[in-house]
Protein backbone atom coordinates (compact mmCIF):
# COMPACT_ATOMS: atom_id res chain seq x y z
CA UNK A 1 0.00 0.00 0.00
CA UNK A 2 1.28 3.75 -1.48
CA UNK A 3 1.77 6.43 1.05
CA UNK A 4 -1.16 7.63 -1.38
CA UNK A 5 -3.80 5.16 -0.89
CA UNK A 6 -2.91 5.19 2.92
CA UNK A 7 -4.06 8.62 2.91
CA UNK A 8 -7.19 8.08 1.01
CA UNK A 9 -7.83 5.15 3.64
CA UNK A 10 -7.74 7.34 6.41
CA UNK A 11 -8.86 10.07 5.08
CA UNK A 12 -12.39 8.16 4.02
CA UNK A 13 -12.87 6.02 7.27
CA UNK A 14 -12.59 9.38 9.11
CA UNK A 15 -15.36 10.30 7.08
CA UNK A 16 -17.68 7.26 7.43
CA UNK A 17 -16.78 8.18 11.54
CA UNK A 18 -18.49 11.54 10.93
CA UNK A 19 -21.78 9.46 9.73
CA UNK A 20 -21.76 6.53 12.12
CA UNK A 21 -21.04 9.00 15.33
CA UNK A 22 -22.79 12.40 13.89
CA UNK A 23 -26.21 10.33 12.98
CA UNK A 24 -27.14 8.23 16.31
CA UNK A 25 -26.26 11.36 18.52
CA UNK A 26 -28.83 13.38 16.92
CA UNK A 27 -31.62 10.41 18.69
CA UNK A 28 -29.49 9.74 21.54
CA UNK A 29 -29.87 13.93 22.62
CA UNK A 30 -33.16 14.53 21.66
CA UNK A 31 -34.27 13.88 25.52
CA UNK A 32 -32.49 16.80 26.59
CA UNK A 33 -32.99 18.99 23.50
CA UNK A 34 -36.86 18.23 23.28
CA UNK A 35 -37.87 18.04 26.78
CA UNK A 36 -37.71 21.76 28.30
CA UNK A 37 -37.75 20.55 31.96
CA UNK A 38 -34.97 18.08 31.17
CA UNK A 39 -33.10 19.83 33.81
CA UNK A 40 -35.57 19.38 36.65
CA UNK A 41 -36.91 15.68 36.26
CA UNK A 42 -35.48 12.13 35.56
CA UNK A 43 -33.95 12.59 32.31
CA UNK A 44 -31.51 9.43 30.94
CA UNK A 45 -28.41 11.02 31.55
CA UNK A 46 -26.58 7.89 30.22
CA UNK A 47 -27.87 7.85 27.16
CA UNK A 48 -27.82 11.71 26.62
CA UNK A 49 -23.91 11.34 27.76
CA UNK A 50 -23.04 8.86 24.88
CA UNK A 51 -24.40 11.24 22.58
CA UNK A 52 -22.05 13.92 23.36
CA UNK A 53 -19.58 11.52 23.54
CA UNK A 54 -20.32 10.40 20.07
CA UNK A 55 -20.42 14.68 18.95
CA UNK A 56 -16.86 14.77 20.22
CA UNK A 57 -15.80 11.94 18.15
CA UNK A 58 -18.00 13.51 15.28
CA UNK A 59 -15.50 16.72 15.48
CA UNK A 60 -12.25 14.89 15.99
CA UNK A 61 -13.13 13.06 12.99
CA UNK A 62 -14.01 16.28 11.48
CA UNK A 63 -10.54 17.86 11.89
CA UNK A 64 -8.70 14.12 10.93
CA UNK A 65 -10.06 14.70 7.38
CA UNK A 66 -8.85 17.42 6.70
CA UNK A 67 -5.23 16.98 8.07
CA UNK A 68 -5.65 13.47 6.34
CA UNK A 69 -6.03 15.41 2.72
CA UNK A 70 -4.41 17.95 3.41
CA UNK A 71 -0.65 16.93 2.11
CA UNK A 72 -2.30 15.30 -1.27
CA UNK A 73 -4.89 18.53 -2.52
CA UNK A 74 -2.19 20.90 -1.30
CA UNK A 75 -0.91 19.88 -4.30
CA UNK A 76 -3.53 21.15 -6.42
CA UNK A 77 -3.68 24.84 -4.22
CA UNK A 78 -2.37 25.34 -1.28
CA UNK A 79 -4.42 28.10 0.01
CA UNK A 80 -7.68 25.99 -1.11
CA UNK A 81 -6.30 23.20 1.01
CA UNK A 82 -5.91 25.44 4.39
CA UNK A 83 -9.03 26.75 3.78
CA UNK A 84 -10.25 23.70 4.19
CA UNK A 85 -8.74 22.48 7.30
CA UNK A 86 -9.52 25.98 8.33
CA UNK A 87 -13.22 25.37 8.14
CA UNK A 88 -13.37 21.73 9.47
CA UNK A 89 -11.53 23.18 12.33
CA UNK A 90 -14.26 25.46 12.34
CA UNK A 91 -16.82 23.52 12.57
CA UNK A 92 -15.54 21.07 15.17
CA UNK A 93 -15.21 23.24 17.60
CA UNK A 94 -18.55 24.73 17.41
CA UNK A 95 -19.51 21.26 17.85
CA UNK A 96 -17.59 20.82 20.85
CA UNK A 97 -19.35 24.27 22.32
CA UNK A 98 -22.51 22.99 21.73
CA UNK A 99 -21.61 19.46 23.28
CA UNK A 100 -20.02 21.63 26.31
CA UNK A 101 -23.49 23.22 26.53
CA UNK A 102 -25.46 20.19 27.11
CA UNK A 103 -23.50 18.49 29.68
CA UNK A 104 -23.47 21.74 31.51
CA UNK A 105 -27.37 20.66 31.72
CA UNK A 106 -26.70 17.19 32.97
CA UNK A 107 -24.33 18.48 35.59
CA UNK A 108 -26.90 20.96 36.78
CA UNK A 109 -29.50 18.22 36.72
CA UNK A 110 -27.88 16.21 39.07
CA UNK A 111 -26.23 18.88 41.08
CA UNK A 112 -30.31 20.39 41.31
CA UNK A 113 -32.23 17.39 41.25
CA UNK A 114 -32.32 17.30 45.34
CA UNK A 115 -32.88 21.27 45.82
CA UNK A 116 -32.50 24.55 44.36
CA UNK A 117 -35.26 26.78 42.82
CA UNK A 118 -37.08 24.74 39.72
CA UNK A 119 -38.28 27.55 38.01
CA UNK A 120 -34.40 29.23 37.53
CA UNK A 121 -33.17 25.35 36.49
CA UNK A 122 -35.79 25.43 33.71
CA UNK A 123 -34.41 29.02 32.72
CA UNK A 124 -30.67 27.71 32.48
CA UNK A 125 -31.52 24.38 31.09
CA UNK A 126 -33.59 26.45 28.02
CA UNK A 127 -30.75 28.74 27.50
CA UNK A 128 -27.92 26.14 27.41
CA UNK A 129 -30.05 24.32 24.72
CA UNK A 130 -30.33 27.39 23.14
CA UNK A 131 -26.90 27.47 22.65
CA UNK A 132 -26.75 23.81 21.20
CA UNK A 133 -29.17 24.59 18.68
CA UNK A 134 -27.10 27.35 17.20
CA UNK A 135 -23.85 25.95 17.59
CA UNK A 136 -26.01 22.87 15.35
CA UNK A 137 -27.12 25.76 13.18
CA UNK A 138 -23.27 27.29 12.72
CA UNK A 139 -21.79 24.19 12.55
CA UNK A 140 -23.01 21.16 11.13
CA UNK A 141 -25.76 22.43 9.09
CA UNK A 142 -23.55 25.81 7.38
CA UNK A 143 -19.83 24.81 7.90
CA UNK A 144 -20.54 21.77 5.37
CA UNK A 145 -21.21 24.58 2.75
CA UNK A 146 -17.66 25.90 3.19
CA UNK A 147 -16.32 22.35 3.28
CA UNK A 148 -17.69 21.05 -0.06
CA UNK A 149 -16.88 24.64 -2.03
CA UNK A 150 -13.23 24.10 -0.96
CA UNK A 151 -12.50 20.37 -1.02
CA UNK A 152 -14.97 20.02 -3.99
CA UNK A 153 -13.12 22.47 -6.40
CA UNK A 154 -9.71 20.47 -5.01
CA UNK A 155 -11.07 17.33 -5.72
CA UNK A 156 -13.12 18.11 -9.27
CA UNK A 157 -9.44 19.92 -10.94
CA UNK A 158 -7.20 17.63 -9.47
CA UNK A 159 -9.35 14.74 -10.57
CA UNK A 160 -8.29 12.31 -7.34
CA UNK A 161 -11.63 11.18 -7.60
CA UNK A 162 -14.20 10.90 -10.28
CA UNK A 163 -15.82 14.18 -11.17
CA UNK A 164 -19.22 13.51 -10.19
CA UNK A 165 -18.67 13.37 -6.75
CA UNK A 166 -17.31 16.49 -5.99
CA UNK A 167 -19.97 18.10 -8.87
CA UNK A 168 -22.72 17.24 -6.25
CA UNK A 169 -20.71 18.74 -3.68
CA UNK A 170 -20.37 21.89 -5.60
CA UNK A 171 -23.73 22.05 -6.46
CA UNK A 172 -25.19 20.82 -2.71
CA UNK A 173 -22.99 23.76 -1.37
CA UNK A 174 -25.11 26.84 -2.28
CA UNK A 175 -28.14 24.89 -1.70
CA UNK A 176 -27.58 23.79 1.80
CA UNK A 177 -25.92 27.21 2.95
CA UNK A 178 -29.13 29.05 1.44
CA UNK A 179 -30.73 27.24 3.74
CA UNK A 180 -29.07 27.32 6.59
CA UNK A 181 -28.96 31.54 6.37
CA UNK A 182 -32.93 31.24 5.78
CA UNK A 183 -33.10 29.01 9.28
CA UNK A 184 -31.23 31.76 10.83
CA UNK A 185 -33.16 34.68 9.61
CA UNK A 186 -36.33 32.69 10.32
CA UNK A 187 -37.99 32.05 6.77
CA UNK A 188 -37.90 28.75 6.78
CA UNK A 189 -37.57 25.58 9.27
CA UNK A 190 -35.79 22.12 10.47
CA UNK A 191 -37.86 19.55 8.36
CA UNK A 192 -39.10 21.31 5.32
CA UNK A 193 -39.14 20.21 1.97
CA UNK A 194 -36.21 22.70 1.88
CA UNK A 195 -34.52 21.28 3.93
CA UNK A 196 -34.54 17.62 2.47
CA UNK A 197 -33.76 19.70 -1.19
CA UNK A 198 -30.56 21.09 0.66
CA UNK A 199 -29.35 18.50 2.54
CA UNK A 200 -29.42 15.62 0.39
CA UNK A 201 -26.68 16.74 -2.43
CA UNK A 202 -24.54 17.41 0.75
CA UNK A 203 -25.25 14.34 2.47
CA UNK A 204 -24.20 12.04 -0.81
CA UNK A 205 -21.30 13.78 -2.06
CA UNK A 206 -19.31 13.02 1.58
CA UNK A 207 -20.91 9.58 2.18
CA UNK A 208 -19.68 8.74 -1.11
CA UNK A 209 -16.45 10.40 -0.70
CA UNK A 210 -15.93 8.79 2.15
CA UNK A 211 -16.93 5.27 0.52
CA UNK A 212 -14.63 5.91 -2.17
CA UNK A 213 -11.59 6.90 -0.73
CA UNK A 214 -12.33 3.77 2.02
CA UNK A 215 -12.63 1.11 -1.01
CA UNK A 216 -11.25 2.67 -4.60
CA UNK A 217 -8.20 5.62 -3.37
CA UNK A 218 -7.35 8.13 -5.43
CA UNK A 219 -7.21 7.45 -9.33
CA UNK A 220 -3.81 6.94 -10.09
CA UNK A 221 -3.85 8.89 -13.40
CA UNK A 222 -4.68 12.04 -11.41
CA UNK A 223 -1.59 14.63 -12.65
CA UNK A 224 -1.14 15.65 -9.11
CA UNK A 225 -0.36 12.40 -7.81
CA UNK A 226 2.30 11.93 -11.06
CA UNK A 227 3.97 15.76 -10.30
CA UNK A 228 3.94 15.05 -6.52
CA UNK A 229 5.23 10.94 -6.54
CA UNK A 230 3.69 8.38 -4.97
């Protein structure tokens, strides 16, 4: 195995991590995120801890892809590449704020579960979640945007991979960041038929990326891997 293909390796498993850690935490916090008086009654803290656990792993893997590419579609631009790991960076530690945020409401919950005024609990607990839900907003849901305009114009000129994946990427990127700027100035909402529109492009250009550069690598014929050796 090329110093290449070990790159694509990594560089794709840490983005089939994003999908089998990112996915499952969204049901494993909805307890705390869709119960306001989480804070005050029994809530399953176990379960809501493995879901942040899983959102730190999410933004770990998040950062691994982009140091994994970096060193092959640096190549191709430089400054395209850092942007990228700029942005992943980004976005995983707005992830990690909003995973901060939520077991700040566990540790309240069992610090207030024996005493303390309920009413003020409920206040913290809502604003904490608050927080979560923008940091979901900021990160995972516009960050992705960024990500696919940069790694997608990498990966469609240096041809590493074929073309169409990083075409939906391009495409998905506009899309999904329209989106996410109408869910912050309030015109439109989580599960519309926008929503499904905006995220889908996104969702299959880096689950197939990720697929790809697991089982295929990088197409050996790419120029960049010929001026930049094996």
């Amino acid at each position: 195995m090329t110093s290449v293909r070990r790159t694509a390796l990594v560089a794709g498993v840490f983005y089939l991590i994003t999908f089998l850690a990112g996915i499952p935490s969204v049901f494993l916090l909805d307890p705390v995120l869709s119960n306001p008086d989480y804070i005050i009654s029994a809530g399953p803290d176990t379960q809501v801890l493995f879901g942040n656990l899983l959102d730190v792993v999410n933004a770990l893997a998040c950062i691994g892809t982009a140091v994994a590419l970096y060193s092959i579609v640096k190549r191709q631009h430089e400054g395209f590449a850092l942007g990228f790991v700029t942005t992943r960076i980004i976005e995983a530690a707005v992830i990690l704020i909003g995973t901060v945020s939520l077991l700040a409401v566990v540790t309240l919950r069992q610090d207030g579960a024996g005493g303390g005024d309920a009413e003020t609990l409920v206040v913290i607990g809502q604003a904490l979640v608050a927080v979560r839900n923008w940091t979901f907003l900021l990160g995972p849901s516009l960050m992705p945007a960024f990500n696919a305009l940069l790694l997608g114009y990498l990966l469609y000129r240096s041809g590493l991979v074929p073309r169409l994946i990083p075409a939906t990427g391009l495409i998905g990127a506009p899309l999904v960041a329209t989106f996410a700027v109408g869910l912050l100035l309030g015109v439109t909402e989580r599960g519309s038929v926008w929503e499904a529109i905006a995220v889908a492009p996104i969702f299959f250009w880096e689950l197939s990326l990720g697929l790809w550069m697991t089982f295929k690598g990088f197409k050996p014929d790419a120029p960049i891997l010929a001026a930049g050796g094996q």
